[in-house]
PDB file of N, CA and C in Angstrom:
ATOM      1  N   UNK A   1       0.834  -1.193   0.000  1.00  0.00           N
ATOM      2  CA  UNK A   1       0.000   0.000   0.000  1.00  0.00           C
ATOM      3  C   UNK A   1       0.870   1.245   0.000  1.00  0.00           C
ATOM      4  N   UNK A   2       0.146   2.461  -0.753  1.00  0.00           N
ATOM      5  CA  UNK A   2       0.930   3.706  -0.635  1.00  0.00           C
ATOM      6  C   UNK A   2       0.694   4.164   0.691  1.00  0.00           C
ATOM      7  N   UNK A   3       2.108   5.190   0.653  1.00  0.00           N
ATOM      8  CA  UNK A   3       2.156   5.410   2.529  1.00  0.00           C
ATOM      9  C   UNK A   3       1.109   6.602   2.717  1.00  0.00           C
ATOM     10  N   UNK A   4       0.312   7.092   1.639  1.00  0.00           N
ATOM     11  CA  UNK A   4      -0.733   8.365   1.745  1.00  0.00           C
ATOM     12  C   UNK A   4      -2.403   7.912   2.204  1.00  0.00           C
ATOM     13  N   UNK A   5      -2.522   6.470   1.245  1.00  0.00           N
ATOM     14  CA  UNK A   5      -3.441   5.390   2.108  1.00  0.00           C
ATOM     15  C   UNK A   5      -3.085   5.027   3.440  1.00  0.00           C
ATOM     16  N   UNK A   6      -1.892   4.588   4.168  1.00  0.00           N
ATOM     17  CA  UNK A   6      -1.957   4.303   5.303  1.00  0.00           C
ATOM     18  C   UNK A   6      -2.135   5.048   6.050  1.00  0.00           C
ATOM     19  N   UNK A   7      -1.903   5.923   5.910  1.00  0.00           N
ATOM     20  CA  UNK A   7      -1.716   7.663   6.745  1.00  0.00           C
ATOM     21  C   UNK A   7      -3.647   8.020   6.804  1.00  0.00           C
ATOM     22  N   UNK A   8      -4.064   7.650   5.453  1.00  0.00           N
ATOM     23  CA  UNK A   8      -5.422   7.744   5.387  1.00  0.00           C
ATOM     24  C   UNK A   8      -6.449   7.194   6.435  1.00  0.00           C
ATOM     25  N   UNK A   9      -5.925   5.819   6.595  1.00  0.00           N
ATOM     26  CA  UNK A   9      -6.345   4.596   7.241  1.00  0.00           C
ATOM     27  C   UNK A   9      -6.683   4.712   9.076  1.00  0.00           C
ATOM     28  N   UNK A  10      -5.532   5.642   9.142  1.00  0.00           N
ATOM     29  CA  UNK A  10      -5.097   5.531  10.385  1.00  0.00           C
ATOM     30  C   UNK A  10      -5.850   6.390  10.955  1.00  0.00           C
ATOM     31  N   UNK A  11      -5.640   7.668   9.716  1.00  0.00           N
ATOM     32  CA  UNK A  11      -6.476   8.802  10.426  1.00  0.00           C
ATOM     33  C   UNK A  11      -8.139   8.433  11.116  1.00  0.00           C
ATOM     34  N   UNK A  12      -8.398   7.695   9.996  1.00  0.00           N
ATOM     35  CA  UNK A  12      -9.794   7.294   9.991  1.00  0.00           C
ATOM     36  C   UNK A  12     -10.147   6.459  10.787  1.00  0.00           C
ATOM     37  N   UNK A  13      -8.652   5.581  11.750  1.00  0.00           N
ATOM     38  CA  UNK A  13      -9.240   4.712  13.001  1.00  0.00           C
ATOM     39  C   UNK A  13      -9.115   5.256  14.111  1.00  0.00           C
ATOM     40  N   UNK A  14      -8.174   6.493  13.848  1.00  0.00           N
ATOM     41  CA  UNK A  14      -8.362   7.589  15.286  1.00  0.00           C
ATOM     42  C   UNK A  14      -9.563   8.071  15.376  1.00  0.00           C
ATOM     43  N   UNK A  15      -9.936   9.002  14.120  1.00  0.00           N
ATOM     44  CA  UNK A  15     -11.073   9.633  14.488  1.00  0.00           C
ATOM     45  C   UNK A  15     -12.546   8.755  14.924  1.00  0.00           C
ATOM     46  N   UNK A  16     -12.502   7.361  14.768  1.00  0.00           N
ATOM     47  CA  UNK A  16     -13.761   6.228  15.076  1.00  0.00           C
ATOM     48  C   UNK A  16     -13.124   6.213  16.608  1.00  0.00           C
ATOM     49  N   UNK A  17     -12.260   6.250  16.784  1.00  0.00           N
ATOM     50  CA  UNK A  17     -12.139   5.749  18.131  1.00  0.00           C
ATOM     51  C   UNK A  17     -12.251   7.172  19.200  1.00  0.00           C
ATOM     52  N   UNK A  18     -11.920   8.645  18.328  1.00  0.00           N
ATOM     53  CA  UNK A  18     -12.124   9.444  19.426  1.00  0.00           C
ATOM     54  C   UNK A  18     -13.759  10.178  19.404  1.00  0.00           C
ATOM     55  N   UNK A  19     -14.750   9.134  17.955  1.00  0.00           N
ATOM     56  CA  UNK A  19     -15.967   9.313  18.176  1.00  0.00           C
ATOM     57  C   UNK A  19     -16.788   8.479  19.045  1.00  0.00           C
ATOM     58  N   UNK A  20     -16.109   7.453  19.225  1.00  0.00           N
ATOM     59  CA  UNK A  20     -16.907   6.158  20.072  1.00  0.00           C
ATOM     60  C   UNK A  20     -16.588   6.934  21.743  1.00  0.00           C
ATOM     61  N   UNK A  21     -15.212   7.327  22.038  1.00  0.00           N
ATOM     62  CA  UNK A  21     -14.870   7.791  23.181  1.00  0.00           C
ATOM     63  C   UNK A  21     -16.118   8.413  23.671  1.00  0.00           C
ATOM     64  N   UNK A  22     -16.159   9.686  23.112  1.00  0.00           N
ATOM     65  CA  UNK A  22     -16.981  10.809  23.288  1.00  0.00           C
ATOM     66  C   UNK A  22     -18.286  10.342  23.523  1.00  0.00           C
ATOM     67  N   UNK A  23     -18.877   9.165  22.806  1.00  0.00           N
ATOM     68  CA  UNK A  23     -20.091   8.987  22.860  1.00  0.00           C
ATOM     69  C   UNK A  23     -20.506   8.557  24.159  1.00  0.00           C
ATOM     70  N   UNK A  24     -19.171   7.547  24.283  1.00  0.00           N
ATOM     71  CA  UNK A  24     -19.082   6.761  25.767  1.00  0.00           C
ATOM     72  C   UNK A  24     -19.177   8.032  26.895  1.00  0.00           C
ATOM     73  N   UNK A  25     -18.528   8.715  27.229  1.00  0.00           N
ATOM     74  CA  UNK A  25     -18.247  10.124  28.151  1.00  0.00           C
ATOM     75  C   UNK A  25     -19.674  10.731  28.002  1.00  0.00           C
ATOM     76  N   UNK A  26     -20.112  10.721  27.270  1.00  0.00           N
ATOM     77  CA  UNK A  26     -21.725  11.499  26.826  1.00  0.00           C
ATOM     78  C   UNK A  26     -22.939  10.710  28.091  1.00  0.00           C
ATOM     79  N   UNK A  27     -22.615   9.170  27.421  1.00  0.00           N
ATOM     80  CA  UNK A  27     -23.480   8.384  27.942  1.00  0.00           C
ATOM     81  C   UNK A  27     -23.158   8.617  29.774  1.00  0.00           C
ATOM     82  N   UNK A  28     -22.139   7.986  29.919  1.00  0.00           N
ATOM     83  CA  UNK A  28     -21.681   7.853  31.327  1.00  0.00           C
ATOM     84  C   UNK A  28     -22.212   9.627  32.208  1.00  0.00           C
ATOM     85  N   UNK A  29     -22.178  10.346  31.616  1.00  0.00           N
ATOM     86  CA  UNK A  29     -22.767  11.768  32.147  1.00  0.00           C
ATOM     87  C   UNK A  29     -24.301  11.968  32.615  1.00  0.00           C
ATOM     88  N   UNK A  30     -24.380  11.649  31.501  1.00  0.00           N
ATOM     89  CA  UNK A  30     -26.172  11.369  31.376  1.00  0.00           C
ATOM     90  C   UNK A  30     -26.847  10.426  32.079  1.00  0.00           C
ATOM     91  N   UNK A  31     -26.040   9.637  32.359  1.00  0.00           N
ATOM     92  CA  UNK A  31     -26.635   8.595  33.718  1.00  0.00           C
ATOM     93  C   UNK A  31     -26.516   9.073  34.924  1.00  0.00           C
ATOM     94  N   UNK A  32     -25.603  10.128  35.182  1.00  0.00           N
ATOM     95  CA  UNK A  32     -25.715  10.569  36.591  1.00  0.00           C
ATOM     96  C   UNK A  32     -27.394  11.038  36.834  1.00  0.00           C
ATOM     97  N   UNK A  33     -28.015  11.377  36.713  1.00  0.00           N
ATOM     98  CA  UNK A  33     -29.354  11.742  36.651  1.00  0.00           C
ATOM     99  C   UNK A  33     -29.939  13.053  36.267  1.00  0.00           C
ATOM    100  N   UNK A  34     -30.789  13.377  36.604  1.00  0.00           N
ATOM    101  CA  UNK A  34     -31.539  15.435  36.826  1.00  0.00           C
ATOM    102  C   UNK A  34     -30.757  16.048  37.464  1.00  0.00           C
ATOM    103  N   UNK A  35     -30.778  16.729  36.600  1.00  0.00           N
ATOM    104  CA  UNK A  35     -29.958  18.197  37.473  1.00  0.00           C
ATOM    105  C   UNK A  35     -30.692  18.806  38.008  1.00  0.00           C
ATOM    106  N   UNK A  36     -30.369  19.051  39.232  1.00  0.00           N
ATOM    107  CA  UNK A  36     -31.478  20.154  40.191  1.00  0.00           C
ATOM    108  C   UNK A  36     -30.893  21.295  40.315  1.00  0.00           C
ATOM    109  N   UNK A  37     -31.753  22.670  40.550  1.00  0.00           N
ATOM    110  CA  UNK A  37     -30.867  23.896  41.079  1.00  0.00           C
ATOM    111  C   UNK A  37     -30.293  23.747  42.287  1.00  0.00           C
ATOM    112  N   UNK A  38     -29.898  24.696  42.361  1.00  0.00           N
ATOM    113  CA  UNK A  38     -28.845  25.542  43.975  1.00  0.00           C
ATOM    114  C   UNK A  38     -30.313  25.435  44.352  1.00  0.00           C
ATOM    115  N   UNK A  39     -29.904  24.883  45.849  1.00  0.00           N
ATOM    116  CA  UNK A  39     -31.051  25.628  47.070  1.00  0.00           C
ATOM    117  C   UNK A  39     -31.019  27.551  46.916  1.00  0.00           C
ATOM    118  N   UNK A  40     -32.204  27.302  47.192  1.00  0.00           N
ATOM    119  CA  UNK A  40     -32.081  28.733  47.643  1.00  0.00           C
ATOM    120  C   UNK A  40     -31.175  29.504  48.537  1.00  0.00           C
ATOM    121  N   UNK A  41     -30.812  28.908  49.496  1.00  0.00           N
ATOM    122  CA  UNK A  41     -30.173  29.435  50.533  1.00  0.00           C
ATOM    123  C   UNK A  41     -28.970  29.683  50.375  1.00  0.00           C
ATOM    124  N   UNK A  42     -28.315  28.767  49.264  1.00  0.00           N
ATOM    125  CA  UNK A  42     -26.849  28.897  48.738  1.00  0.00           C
ATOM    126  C   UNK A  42     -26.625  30.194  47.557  1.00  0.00           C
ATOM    127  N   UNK A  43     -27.773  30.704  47.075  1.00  0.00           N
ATOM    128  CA  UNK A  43     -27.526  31.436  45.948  1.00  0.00           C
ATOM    129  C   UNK A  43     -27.457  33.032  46.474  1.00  0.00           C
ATOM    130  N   UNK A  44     -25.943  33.300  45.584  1.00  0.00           N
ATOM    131  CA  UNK A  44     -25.300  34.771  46.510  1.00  0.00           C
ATOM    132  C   UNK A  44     -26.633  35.760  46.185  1.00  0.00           C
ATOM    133  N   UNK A  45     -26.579  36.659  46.865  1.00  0.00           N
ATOM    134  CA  UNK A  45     -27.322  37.801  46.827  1.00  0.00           C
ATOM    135  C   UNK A  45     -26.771  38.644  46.105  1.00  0.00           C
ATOM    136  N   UNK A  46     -28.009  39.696  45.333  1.00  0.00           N
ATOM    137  CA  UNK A  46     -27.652  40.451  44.170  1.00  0.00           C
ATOM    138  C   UNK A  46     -26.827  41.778  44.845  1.00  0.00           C
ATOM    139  N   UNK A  47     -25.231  42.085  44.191  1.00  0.00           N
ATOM    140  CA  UNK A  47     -23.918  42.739  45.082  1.00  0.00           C
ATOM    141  C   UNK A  47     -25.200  44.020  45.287  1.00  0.00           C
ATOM    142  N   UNK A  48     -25.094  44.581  46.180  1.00  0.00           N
ATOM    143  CA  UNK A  48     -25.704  46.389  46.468  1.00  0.00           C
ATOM    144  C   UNK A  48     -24.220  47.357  46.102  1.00  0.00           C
ATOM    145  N   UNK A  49     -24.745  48.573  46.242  1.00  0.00           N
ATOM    146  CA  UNK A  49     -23.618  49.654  45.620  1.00  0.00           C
ATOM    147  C   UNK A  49     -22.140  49.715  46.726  1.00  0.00           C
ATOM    148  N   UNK A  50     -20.981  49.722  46.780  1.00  0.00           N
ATOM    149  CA  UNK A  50     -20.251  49.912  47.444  1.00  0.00           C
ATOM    150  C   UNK A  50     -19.956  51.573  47.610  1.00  0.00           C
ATOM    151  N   UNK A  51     -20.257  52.398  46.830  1.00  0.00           N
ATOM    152  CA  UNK A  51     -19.934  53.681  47.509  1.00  0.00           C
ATOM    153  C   UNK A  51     -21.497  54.555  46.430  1.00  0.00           C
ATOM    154  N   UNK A  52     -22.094  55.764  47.930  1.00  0.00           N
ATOM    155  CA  UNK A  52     -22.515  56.732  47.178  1.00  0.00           C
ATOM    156  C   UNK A  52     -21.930  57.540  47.150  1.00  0.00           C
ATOM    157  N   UNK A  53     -22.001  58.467  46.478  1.00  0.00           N
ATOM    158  CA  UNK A  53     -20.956  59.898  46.388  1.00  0.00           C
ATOM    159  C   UNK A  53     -22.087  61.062  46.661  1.00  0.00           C
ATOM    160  N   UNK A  54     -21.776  61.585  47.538  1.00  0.00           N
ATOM    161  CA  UNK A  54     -22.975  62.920  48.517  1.00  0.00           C
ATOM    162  C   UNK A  54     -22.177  64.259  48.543  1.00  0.00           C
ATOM    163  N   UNK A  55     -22.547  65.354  47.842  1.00  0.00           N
ATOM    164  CA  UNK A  55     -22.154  66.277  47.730  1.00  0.00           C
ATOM    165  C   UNK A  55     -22.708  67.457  48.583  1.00  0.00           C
ATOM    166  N   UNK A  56     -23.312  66.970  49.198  1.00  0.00           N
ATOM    167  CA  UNK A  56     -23.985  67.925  50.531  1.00  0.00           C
ATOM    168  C   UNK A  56     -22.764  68.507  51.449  1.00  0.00           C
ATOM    169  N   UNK A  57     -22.723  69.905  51.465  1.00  0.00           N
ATOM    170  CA  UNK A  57     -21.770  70.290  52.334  1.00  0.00           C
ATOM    171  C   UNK A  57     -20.543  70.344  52.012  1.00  0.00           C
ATOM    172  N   UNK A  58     -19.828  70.307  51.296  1.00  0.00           N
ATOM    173  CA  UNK A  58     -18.767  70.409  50.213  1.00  0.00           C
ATOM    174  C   UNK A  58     -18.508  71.395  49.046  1.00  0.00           C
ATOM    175  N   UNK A  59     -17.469  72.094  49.177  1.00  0.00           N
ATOM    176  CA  UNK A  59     -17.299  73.073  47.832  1.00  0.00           C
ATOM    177  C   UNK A  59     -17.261  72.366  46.738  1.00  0.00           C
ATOM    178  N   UNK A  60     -18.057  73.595  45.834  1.00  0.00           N
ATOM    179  CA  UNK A  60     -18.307  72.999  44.822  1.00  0.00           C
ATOM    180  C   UNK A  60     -17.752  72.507  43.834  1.00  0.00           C
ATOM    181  N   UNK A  61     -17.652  71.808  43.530  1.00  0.00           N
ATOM    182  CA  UNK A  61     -16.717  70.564  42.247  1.00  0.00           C
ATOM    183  C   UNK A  61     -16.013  69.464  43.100  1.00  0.00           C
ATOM    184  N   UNK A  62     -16.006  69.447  44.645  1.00  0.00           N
ATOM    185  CA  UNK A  62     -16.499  68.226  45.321  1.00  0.00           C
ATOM    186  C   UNK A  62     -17.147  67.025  45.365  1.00  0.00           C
ATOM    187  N   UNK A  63     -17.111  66.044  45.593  1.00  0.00           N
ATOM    188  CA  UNK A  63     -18.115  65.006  46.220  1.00  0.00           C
ATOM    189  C   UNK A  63     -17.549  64.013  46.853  1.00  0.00           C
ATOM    190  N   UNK A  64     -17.853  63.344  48.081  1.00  0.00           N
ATOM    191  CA  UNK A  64     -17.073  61.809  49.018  1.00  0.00           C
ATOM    192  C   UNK A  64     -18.138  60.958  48.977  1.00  0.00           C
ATOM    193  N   UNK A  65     -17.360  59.807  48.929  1.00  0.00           N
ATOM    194  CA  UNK A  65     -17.754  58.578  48.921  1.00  0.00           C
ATOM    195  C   UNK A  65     -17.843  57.727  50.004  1.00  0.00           C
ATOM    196  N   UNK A  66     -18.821  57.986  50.885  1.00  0.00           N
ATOM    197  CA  UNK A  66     -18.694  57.241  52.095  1.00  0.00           C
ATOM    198  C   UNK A  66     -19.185  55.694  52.201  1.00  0.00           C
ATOM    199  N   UNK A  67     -18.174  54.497  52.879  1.00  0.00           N
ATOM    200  CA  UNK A  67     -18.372  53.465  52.910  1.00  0.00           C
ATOM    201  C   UNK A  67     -18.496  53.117  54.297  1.00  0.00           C
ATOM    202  N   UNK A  68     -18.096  51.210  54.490  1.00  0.00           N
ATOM    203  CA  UNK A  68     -18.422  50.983  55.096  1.00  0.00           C
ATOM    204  C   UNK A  68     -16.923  51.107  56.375  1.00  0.00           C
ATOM    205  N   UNK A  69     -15.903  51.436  55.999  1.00  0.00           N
ATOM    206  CA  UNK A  69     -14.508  51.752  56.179  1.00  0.00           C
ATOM    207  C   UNK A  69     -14.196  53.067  55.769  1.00  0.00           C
ATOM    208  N   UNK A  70     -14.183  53.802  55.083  1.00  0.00           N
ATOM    209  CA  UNK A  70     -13.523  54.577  54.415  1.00  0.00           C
ATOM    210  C   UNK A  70     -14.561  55.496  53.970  1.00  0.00           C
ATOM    211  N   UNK A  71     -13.857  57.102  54.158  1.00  0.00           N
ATOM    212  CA  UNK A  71     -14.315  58.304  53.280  1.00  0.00           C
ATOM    213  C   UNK A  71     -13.831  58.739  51.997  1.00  0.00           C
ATOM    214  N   UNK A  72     -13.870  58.544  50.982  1.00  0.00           N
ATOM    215  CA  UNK A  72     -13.221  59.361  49.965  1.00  0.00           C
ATOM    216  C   UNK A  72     -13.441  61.003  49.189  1.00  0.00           C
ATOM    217  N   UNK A  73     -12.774  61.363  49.398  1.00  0.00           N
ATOM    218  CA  UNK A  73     -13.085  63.192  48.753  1.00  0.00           C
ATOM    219  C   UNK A  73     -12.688  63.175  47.486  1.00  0.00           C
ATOM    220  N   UNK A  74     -13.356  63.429  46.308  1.00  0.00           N
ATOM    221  CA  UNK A  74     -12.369  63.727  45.183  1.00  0.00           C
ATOM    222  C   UNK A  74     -13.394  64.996  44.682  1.00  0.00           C
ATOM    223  N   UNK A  75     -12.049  65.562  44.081  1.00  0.00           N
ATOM    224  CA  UNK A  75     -12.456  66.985  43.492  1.00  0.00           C
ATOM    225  C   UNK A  75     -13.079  66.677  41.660  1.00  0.00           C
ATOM    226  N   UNK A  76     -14.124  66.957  41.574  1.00  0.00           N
ATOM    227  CA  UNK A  76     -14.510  66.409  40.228  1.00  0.00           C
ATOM    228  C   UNK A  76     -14.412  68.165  39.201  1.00  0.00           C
TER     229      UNK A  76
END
């Protein structure tokens, strides 16, 4: 045989064997059963704002960012 057929051959028993694989991995997945959601109790809460910026009382082109640690002033 030419070595462009064997090369052909081969290709074509890899790719059967990395389609049978896959099918196998497919199957074996799918037997684990239903997927259920997250409990409720586990699912994070939607983030809230980490800083407002309040310009009350501040010259103007001012505003701070008060947290739950920390003040920030920046001159805008």
């Amino acid at each position: 045989m030419e070595r462009s057929k064997i090369v052909a051959i081969v290709t074509g028993a890899i790719s059967i064997i990395l389609a049978i694989a896959y099918l196998l991995i497919v199957q074996l997945l799918d037997f684990r059963g239903e997927m259920l959601p997250a409990p409720q109790s586990l699912v994070v809460p939607e983030m809230q704002p980490v800083c407002c910026w309040d310009k009350t009382g501040l010259p103007e082109g001012e505003r701070t960012c008060r947290t739950g640690t920390a003040t920030v002033t920046e001159i805008i």
